[in-house]
C-alpha atoms as a PDB file:
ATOM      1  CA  UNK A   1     110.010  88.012  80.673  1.00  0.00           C
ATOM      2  CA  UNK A   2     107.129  90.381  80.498  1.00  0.00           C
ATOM      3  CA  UNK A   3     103.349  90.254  81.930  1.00  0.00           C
ATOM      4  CA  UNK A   4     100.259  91.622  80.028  1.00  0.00           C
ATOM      5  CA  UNK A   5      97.200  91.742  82.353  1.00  0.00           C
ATOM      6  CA  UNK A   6      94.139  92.575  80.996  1.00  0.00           C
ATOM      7  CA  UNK A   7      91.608  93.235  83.672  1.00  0.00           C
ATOM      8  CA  UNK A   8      88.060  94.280  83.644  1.00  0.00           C
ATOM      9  CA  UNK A   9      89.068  97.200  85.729  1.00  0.00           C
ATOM     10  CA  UNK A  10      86.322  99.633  85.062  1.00  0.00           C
ATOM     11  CA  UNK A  11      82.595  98.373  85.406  1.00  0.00           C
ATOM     12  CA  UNK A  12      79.449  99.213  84.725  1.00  0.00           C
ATOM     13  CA  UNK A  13      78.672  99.987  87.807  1.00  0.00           C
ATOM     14  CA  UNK A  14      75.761 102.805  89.139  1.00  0.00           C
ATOM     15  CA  UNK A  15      77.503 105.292  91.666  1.00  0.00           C
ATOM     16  CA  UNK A  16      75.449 104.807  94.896  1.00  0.00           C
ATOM     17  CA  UNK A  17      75.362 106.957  97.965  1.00  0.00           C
ATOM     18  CA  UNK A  18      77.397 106.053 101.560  1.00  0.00           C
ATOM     19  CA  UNK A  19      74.626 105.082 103.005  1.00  0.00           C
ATOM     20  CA  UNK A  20      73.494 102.294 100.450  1.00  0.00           C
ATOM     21  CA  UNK A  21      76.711 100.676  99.179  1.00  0.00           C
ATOM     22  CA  UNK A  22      78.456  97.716 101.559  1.00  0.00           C
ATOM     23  CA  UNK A  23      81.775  97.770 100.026  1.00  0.00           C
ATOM     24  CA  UNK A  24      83.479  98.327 103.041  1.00  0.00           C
ATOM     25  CA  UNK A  25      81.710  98.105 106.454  1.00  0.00           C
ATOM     26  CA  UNK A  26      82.521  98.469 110.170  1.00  0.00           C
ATOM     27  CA  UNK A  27      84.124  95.892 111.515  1.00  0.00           C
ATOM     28  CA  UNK A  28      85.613  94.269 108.342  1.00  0.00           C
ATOM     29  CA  UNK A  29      89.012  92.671 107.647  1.00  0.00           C
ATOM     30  CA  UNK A  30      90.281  92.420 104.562  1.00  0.00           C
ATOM     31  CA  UNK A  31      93.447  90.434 103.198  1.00  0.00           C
ATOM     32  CA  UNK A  32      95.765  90.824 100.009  1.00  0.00           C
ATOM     33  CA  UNK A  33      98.806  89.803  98.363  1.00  0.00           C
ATOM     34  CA  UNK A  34     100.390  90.447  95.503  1.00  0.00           C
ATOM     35  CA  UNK A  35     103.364  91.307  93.146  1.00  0.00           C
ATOM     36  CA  UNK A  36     105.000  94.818  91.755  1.00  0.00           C
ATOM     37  CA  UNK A  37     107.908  96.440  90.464  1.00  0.00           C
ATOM     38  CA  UNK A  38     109.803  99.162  91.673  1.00  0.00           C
ATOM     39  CA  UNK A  39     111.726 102.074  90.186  1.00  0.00           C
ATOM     40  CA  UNK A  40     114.282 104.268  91.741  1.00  0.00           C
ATOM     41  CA  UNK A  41     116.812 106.421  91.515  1.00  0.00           C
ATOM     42  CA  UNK A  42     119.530 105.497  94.236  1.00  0.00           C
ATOM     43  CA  UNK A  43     121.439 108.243  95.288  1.00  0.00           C
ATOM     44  CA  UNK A  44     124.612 108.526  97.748  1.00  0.00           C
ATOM     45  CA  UNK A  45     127.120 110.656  99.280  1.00  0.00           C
ATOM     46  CA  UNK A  46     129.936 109.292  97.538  1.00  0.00           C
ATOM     47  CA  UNK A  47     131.688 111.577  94.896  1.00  0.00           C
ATOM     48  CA  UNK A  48     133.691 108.994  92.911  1.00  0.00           C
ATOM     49  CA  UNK A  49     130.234 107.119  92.512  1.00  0.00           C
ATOM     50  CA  UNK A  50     127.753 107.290  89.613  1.00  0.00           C
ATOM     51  CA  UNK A  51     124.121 108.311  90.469  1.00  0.00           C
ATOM     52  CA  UNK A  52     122.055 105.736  88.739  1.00  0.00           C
ATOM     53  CA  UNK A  53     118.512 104.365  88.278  1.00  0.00           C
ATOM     54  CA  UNK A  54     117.642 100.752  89.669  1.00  0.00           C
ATOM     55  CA  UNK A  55     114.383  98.308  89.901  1.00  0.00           C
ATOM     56  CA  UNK A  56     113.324  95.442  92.185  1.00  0.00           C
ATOM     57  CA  UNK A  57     110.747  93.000  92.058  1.00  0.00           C
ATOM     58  CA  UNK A  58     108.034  93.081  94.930  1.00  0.00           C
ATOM     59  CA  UNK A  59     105.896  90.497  97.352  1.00  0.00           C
ATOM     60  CA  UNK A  60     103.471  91.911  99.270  1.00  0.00           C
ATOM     61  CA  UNK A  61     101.433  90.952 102.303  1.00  0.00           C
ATOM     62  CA  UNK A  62      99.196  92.477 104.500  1.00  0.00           C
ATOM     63  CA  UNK A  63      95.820  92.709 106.230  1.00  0.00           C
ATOM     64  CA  UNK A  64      93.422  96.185 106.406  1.00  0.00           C
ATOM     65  CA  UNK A  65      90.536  96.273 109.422  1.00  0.00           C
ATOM     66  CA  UNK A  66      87.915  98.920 108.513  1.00  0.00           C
ATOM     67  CA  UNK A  67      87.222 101.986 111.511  1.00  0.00           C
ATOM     68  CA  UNK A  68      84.285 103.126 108.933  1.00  0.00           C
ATOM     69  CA  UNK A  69      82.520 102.751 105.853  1.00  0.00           C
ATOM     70  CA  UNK A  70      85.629 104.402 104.082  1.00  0.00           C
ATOM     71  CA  UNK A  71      88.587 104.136 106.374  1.00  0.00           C
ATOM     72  CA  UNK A  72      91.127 101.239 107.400  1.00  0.00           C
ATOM     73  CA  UNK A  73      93.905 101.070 108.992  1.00  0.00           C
ATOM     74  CA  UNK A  74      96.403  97.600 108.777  1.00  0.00           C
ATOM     75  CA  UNK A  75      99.479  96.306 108.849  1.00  0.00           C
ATOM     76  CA  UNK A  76     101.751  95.138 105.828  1.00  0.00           C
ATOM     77  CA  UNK A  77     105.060  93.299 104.807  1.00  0.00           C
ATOM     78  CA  UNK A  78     107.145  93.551 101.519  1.00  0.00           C
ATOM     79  CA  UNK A  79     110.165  92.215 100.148  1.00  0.00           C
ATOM     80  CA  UNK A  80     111.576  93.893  97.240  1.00  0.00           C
ATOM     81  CA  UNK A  81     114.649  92.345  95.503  1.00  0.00           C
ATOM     82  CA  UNK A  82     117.012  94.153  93.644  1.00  0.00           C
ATOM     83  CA  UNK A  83     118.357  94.354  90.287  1.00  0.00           C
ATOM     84  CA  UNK A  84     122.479  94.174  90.829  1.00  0.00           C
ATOM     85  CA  UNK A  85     125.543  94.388  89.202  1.00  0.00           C
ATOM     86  CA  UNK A  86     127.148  91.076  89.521  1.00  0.00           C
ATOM     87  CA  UNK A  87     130.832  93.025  89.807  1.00  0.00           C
ATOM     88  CA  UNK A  88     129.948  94.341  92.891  1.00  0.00           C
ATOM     89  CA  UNK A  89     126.915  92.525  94.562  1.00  0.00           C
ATOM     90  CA  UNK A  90     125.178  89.283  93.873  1.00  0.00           C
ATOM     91  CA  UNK A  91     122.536  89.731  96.388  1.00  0.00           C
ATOM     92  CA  UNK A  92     120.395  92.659  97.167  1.00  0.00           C
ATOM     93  CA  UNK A  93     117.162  92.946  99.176  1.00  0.00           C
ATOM     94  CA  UNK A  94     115.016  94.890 101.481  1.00  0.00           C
ATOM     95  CA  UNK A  95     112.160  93.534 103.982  1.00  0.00           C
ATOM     96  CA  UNK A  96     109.408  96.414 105.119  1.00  0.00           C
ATOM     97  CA  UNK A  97     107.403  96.106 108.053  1.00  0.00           C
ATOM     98  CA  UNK A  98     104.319  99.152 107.694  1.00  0.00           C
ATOM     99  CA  UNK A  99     101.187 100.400 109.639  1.00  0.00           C
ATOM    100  CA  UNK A 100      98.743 100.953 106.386  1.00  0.00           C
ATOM    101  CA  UNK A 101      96.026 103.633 105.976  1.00  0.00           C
ATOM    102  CA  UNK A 102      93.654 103.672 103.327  1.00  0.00           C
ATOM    103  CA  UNK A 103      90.708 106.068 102.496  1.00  0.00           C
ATOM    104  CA  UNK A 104      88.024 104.720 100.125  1.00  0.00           C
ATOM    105  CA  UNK A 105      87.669 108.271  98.527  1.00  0.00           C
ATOM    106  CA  UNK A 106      84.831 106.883  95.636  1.00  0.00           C
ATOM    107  CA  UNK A 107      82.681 103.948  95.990  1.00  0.00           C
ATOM    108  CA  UNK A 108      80.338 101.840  94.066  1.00  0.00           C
ATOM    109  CA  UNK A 109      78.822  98.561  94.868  1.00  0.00           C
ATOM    110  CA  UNK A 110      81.592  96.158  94.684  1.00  0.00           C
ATOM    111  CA  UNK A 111      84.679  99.104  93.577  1.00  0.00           C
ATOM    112  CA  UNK A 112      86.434 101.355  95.166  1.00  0.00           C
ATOM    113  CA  UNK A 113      89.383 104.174  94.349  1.00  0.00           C
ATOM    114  CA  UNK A 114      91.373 104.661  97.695  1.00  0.00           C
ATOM    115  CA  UNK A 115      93.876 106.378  98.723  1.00  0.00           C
ATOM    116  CA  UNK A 116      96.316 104.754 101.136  1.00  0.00           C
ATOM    117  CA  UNK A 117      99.893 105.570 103.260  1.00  0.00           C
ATOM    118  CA  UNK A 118     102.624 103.303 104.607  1.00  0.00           C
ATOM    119  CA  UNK A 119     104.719 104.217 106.965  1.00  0.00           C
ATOM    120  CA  UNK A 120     107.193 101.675 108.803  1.00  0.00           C
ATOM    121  CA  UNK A 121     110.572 100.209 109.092  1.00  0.00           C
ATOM    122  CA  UNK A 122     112.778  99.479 106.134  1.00  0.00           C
ATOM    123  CA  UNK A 123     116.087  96.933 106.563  1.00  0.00           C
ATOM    124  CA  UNK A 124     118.169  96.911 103.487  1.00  0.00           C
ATOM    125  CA  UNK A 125     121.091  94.420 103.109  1.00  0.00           C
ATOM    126  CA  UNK A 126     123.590  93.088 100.281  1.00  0.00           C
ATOM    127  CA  UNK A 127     126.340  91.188  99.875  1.00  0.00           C
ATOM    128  CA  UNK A 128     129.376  93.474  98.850  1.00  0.00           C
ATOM    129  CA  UNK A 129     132.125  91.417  96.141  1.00  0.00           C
ATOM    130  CA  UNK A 130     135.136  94.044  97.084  1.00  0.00           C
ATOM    131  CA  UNK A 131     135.207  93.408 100.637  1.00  0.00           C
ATOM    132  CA  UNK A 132     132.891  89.698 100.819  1.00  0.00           C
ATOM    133  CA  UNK A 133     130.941  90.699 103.669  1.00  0.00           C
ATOM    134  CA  UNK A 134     127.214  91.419 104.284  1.00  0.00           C
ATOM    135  CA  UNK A 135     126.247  95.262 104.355  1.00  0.00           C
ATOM    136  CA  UNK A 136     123.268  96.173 106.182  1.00  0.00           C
ATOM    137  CA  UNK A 137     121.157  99.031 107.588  1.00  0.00           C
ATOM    138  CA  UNK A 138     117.997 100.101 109.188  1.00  0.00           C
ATOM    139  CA  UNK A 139     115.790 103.617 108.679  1.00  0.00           C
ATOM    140  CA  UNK A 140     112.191 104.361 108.224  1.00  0.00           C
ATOM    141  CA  UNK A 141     110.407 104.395 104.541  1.00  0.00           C
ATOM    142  CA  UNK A 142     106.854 106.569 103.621  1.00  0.00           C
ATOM    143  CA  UNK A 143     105.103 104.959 100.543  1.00  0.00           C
ATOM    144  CA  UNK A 144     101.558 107.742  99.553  1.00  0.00           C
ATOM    145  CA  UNK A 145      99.754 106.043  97.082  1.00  0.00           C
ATOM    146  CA  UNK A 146      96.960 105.904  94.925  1.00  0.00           C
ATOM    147  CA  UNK A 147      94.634 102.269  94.204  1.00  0.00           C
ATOM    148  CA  UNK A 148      92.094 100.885  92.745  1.00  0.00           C
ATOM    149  CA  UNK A 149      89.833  98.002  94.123  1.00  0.00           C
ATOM    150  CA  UNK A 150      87.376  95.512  92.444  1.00  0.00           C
ATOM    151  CA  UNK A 151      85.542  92.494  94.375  1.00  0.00           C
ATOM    152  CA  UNK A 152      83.737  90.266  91.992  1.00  0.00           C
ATOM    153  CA  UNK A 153      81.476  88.504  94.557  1.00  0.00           C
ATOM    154  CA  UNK A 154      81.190  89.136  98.140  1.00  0.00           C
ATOM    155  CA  UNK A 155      84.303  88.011  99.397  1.00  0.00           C
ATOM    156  CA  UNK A 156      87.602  88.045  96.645  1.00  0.00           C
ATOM    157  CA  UNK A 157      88.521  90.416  94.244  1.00  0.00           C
ATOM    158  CA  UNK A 158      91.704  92.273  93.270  1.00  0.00           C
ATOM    159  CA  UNK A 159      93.405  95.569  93.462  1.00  0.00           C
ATOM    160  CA  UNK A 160      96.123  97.941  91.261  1.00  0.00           C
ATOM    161  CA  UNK A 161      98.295 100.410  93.400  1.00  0.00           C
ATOM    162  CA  UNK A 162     100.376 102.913  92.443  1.00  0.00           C
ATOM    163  CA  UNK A 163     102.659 104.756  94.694  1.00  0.00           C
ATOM    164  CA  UNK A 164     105.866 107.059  95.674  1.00  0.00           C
ATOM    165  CA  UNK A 165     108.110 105.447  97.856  1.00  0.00           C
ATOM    166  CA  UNK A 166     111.602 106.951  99.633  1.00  0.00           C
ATOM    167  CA  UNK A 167     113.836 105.990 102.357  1.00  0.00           C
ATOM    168  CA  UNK A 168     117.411 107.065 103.101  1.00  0.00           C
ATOM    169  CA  UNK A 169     119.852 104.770 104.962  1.00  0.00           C
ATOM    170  CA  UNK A 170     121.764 107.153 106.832  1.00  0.00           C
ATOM    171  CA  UNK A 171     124.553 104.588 108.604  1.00  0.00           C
ATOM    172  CA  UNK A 172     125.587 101.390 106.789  1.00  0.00           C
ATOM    173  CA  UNK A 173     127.566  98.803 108.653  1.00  0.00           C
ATOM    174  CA  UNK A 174     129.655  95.522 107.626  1.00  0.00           C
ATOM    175  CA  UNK A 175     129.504  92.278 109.474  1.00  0.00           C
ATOM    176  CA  UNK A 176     131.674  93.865 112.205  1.00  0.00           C
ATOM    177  CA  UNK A 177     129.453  96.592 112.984  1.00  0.00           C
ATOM    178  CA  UNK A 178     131.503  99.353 111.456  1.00  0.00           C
ATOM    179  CA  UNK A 179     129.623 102.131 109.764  1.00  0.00           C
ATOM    180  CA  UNK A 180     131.080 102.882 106.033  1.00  0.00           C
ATOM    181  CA  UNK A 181     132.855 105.403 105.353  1.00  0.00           C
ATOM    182  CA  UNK A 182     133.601 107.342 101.898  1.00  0.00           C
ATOM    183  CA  UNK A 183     136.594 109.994 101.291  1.00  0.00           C
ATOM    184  CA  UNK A 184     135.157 113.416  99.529  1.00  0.00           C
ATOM    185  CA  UNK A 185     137.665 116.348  99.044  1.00  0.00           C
ATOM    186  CA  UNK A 186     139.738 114.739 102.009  1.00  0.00           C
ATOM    187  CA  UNK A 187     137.253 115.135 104.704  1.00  0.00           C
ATOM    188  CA  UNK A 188     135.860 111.576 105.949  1.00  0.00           C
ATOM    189  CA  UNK A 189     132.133 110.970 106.006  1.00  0.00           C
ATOM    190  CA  UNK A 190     129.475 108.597 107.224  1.00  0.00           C
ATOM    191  CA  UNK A 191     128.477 106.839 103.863  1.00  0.00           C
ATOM    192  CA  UNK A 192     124.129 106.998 103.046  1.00  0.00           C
ATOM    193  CA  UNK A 193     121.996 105.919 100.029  1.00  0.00           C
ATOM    194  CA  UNK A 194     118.720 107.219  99.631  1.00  0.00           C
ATOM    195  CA  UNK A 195     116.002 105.518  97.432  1.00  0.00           C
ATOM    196  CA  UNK A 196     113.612 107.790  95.323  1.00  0.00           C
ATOM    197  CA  UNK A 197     111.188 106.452  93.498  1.00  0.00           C
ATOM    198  CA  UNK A 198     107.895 104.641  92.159  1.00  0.00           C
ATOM    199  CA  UNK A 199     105.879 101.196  92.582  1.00  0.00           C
ATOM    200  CA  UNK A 200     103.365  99.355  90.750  1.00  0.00           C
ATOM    201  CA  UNK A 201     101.718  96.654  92.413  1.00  0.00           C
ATOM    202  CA  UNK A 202      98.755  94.178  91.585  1.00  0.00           C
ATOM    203  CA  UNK A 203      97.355  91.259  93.718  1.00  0.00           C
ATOM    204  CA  UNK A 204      94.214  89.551  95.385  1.00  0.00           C
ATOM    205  CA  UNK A 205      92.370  90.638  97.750  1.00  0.00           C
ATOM    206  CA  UNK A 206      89.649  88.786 100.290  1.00  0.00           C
ATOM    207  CA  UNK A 207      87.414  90.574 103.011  1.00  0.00           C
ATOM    208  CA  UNK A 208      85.569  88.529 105.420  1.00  0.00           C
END
């Protein structure tokens, strides 16, 4: 199933300086949520595995508090699903937990173009077929990004994001709490995956 969103993303808008527009004030809070898809490339340190490229869906959630007329800080949550191979895992997921920057670098009177910065902690976990037990692990993800904001009235409006997201899971473990291992050459090694790659996200926004 595929989306088409046609949104009156670029308005007529005059350019106004800092000291006129009241896009973003001291003081304010704003709220969003939305949808996205991610694109990766999911690399690992076993051999006799293929390198390939993989998508999940995304839910975001999160609320921004504004230091200055330009600059917010917050704190977010996403859960992005994974695309899987039925052969070897029905069930794929990770939950985020970020602290959010954002700098308003252009303003007009109700848009904005921003650039913003997660940084948090990342849990991935799936459910392996070969062995039928839960995988997990645990690292730290950084998500730069570049958005675009719109308000139609005073309070709601919405918001496109685009941004570069990686982790690297450096220590899986199975329901016992024993890290995976893989076999390379002989020698025995701690098995990672790393995640590479870009999102696309779209949702609603409210400041109050």
């Amino acid at each position: 199933m595929s989306l088409i969103f046609v949104l009156p993303i670029f308005s007529q808008e005059q350019e106004i300086g800092e000291e006129e527009f009241d896009l973003s004030t001291r003081n304010e809070f704003q709220i969003y949520g939305g949808v996205g898809l991610g694109i990766y490339s999911l690399n690992d340190n076993d051999s006799k595995s293929d390198k390939f490229i993989t998508a999940t869906g995304i839910y975001s959630l999160g609320v921004y508090y504004s230091v200055s007329n330009r600059f917010y800080v917050g704190i977010g949550y996403e859960r992005l699903g994974f695309a899987t191979n039925q052969d070897s895992a029905n069930t794929a997921f990770v939950k985020n937990l970020a602290i959010l920057t954002k700098y308003n670098a252009h303003c007009t009177e109700k848009s904005a173009i921003h650039f913003n910065l997660s940084l948090g902690t990342t849990r991935f976990k799936y459910f392996d077929q070969k062995t039928s037990t839960n995988i997990n692990a645990s690292s730290i993800f950084i998500e730069p990004g570049l958005g675009y904001t719109h308000f139609w009235g005073q309070h709601l409006g919405y918001y496109l994001n685009t941004s570069y997201y990686f982790t690297r899971y450096n220590k899986l473990v199975n329901k016992d709490n024993q890290p995976l291992k893989v076999n390379n050459n002989g020698f025995e090694e701690q098995f990672w995956i790393s995640l590479n790659g870009a999102h696309l996200k779209i949702g609603l926004i409210y400041k109050f």
